[in-house]
C-alpha atoms as a PDB file:
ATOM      1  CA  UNK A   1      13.745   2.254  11.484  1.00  0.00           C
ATOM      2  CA  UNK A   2      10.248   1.863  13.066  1.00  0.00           C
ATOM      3  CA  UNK A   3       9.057   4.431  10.548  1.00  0.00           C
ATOM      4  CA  UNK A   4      10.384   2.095   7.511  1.00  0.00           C
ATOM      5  CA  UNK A   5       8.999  -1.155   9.277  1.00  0.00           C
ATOM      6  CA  UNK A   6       5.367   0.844   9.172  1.00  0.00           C
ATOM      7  CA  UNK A   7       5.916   1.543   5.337  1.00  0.00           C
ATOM      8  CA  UNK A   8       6.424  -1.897   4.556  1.00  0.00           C
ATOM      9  CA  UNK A   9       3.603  -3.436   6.875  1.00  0.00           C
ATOM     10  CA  UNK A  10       1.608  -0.901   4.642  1.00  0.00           C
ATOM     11  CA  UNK A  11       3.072  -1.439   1.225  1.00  0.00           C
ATOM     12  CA  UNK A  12       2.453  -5.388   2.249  1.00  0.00           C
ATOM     13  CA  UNK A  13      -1.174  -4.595   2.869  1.00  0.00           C
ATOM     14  CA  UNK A  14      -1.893  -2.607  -0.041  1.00  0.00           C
ATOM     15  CA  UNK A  15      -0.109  -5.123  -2.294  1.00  0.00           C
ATOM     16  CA  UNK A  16      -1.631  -8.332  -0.764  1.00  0.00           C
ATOM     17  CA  UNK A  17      -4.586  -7.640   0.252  1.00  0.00           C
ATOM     18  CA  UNK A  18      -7.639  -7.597  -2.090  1.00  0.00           C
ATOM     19  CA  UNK A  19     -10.850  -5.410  -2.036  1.00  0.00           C
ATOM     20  CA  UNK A  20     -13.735  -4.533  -4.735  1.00  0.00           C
ATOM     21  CA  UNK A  21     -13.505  -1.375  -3.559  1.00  0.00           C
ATOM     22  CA  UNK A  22     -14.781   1.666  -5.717  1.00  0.00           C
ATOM     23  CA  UNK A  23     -13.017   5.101  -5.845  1.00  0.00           C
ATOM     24  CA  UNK A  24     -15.065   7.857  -4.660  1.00  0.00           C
ATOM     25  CA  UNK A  25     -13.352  11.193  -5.224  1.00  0.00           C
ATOM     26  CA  UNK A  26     -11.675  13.115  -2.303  1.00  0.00           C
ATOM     27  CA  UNK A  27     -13.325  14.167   0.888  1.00  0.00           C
ATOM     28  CA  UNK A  28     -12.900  17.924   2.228  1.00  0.00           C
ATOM     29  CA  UNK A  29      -9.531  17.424   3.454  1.00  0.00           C
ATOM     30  CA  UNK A  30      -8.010  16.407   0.360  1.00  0.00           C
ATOM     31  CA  UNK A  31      -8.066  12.407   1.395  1.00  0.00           C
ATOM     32  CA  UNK A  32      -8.849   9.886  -1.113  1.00  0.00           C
ATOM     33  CA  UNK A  33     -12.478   8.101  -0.557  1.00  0.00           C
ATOM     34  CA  UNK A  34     -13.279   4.543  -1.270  1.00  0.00           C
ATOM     35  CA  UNK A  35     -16.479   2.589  -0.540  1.00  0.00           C
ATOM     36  CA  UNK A  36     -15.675  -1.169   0.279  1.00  0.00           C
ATOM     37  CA  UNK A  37     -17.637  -4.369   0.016  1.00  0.00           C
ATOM     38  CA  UNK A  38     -16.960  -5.894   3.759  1.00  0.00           C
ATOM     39  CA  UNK A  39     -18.936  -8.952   2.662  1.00  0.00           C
ATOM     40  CA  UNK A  40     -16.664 -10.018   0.378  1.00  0.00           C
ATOM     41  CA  UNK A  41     -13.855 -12.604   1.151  1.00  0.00           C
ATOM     42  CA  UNK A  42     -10.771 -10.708   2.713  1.00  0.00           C
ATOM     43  CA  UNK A  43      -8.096 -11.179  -0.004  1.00  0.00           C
ATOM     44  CA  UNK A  44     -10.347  -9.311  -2.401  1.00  0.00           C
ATOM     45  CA  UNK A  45     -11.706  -6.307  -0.571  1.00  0.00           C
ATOM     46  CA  UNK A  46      -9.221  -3.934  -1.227  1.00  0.00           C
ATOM     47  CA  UNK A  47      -8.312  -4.839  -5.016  1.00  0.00           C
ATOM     48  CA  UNK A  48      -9.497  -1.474  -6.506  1.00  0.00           C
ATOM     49  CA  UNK A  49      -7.563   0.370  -3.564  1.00  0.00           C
ATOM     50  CA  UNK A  50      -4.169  -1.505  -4.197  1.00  0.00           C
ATOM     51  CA  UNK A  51      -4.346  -1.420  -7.851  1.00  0.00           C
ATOM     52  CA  UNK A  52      -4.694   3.186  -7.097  1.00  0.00           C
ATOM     53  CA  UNK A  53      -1.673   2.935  -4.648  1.00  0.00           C
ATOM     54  CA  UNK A  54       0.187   0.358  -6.566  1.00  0.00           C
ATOM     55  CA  UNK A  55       2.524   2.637  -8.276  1.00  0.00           C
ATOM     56  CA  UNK A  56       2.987   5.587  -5.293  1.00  0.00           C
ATOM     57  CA  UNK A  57       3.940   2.323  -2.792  1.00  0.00           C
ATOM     58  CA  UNK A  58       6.251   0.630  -5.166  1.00  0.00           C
ATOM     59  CA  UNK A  59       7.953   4.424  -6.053  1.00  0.00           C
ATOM     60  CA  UNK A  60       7.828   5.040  -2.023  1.00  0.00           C
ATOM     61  CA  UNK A  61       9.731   1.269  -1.216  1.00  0.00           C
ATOM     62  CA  UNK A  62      11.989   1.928  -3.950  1.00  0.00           C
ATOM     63  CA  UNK A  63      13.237   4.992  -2.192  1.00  0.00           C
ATOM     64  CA  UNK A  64      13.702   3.568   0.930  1.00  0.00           C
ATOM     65  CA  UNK A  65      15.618   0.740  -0.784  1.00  0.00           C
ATOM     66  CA  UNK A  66      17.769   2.909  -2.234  1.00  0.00           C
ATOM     67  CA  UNK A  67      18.750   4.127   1.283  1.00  0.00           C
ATOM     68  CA  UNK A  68      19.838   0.787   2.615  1.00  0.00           C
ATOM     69  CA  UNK A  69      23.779  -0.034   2.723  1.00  0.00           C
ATOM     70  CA  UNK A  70      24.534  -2.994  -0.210  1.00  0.00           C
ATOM     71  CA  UNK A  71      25.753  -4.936   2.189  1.00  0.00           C
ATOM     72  CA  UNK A  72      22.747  -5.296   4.172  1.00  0.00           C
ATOM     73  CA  UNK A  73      20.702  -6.162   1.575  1.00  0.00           C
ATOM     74  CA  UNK A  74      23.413  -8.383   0.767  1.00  0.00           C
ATOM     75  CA  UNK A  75      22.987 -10.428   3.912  1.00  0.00           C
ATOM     76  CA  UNK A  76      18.955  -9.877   4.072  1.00  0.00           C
END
């Protein structure tokens, strides 16, 4: 359950928060690079990231959706 709680603190973050960030390529290890503009207000400094995650989060929440009992969701 805590593992599910940290996907949707993350899945909140990348879809709410906002960032003119730019994609950079991968580093060595395969990791996804982007250089950020920290001076920017804070609901639009990671745009450009959450707009590159947007569909992997929603497929990744959708999943764990799927996973929860109806009734649960039913009383949520």
């Amino acid at each position: 359950m805590r593992r599910f709680s940290l996907y949707i603190a993350l899945a909140a973050v990348l879809m709410f928060a906002g960032s003119n960030a730019e994609y950079q390529g991968k580093n060595k290890f395969g990791v996804d690079v982007f250089t950020m503009d920290l001076d920017l207000a804070e609901e639009k400094r990671f745009e450009e990231v959450t707009a590159f995650y947007k569909d992997t989060v929603i497929q990744v929440l959708d999943q764990y959706m799927s996973l929860i009992p109806a009734p649960i969701l039913i009383l949520a």
